[in-house]
Protein backbone atom coordinates (compact mmCIF):
# COMPACT_ATOMS: atom_id res chain seq x y z
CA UNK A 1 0.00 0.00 0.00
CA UNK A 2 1.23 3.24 -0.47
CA UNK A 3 1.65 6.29 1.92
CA UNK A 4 2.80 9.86 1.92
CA UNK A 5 5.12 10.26 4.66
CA UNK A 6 8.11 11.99 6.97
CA UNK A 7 11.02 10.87 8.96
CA UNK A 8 12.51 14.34 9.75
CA UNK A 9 10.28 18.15 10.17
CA UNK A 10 10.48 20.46 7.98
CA UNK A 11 8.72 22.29 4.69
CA UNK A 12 6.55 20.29 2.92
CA UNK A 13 9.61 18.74 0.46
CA UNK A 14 9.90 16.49 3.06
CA UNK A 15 7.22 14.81 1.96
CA UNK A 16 7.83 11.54 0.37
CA UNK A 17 5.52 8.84 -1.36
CA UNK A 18 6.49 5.57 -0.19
CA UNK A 19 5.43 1.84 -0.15
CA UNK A 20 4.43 0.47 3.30
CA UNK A 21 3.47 -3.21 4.56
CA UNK A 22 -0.20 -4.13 4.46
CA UNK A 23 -1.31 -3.60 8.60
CA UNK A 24 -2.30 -6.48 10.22
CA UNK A 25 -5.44 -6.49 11.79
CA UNK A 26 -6.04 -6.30 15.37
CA UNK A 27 -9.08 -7.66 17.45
CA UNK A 28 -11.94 -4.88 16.57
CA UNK A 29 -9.91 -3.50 13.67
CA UNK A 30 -10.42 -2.49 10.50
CA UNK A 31 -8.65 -2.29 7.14
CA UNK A 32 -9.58 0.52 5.25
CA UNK A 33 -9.35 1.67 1.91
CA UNK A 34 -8.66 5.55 1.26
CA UNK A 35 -10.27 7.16 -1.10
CA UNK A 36 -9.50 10.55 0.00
CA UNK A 37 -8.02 12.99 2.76
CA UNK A 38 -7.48 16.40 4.19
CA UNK A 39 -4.56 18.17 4.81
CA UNK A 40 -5.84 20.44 7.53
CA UNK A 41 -3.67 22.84 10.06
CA UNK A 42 -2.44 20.25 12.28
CA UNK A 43 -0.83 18.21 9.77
CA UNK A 44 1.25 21.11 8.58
CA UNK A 45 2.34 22.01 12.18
CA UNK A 46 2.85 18.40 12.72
CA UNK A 47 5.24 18.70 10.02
CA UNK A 48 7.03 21.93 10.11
CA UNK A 49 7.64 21.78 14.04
CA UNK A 50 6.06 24.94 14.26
CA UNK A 51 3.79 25.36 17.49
CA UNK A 52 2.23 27.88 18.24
CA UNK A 53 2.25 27.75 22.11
CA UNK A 54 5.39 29.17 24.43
CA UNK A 55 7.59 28.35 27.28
CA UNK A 56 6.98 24.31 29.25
CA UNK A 57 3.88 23.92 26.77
CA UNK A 58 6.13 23.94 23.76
CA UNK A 59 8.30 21.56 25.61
CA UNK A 60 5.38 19.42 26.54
CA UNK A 61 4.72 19.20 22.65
CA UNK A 62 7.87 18.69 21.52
CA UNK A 63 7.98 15.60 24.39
CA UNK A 64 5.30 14.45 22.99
CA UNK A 65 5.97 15.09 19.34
CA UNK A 66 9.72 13.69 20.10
CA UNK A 67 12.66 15.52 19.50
CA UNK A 68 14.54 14.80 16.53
CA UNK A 69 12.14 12.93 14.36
CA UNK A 70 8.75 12.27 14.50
CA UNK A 71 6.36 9.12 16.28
CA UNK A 72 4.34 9.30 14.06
CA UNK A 73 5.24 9.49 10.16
CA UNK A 74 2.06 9.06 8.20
CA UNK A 75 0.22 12.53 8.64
CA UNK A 76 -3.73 12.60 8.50
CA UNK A 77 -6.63 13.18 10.86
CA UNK A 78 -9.31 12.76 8.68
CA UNK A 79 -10.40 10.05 6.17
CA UNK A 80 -12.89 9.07 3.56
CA UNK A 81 -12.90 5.35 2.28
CA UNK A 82 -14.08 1.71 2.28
CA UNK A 83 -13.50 -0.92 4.37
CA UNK A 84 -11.43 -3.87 3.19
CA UNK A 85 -11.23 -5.93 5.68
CA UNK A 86 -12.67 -6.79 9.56
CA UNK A 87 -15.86 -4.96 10.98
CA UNK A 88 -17.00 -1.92 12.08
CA UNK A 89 -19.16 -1.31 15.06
CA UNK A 90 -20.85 1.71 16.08
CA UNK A 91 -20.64 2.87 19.32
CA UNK A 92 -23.75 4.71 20.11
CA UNK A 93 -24.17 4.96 23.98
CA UNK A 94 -27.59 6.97 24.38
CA UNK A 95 -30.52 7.93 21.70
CA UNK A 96 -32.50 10.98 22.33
CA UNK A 97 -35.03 12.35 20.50
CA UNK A 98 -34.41 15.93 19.12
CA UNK A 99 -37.21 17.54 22.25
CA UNK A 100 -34.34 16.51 24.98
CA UNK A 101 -31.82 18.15 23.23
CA UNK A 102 -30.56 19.83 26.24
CA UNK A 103 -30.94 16.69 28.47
CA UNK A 104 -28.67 15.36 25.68
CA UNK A 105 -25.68 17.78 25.91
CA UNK A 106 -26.04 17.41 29.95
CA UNK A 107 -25.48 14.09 29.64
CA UNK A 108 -22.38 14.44 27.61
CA UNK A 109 -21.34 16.95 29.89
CA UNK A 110 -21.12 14.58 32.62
CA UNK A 111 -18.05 13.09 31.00
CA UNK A 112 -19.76 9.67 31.34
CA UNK A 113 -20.58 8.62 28.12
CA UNK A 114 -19.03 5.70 26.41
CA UNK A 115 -19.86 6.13 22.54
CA UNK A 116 -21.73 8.31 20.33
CA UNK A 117 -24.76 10.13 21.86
CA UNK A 118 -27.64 10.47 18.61
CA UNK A 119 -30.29 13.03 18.65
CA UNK A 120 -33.14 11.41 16.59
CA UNK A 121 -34.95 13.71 14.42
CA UNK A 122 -39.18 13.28 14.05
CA UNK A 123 -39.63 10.97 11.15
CA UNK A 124 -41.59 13.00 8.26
CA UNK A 125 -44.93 11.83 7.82
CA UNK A 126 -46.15 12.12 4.32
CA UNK A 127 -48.32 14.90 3.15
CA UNK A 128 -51.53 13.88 1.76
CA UNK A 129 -54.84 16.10 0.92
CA UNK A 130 -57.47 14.28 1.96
């Protein structure tokens, strides 16, 4: 499979198209196909090295980040594709219907929840004259 990716930071001509090994999948995993990407903000401060916080939280990045090369060299946050291989799942923890709205967001405010909270919107009934 192939894969854009970076061993050192820098502009974005560090940017190279490579071939990678084929993941193996995991319990719960998935193999999936991209069809296409973003390249959003992140990615390019991912890149360049260039954070822009100050002082112990741009040590606390570059910790995290690692010094001289990066963790992790495949950039990309976001996805679009189909899946090749194993399952997906969803995690949906609570349904509400669009009225508790409110009791909704409270919930997920209490840090508790454990998958995707869905607001259910009123089916359309269909319009007949009669």
């Amino acid at each position: 499979m192939k894969a854009v990716v970076y061993t050192t930071y820098g502009p974005p001509n560090v940017l190279r198209m490579v071939d990678i090994p084929t993941p193996g999948l995991r319990p719960n995993d998935a193999l999936v196909r991209v069809r296409a990407t973003t390249v959003i903000v992140g990615d390019t401060i991912m890149r360049s090295l260039r954070i822009p916080v100050r002082g112990w939280q741009k040590v606390m990045a570059r910790v995290y980040l690692d010094w001289s090369r990066p963790k992790r060299t495949i950039l990309g946050m976001e996805l679009a594709g189909v899946v090749e291989a194993g399952q997906l799942r969803p995690a949906i923890d609570r349904v509400y219907p669009f009225d508790s709205i409110v009791e909704a967001h409270r919930y997920v405010d209490t840090g508790r929840k454990r998958g995707n909270v869905v607001i259910e919107l009123e089916r359309q009934r269909s319009c007949r004259n009669t």
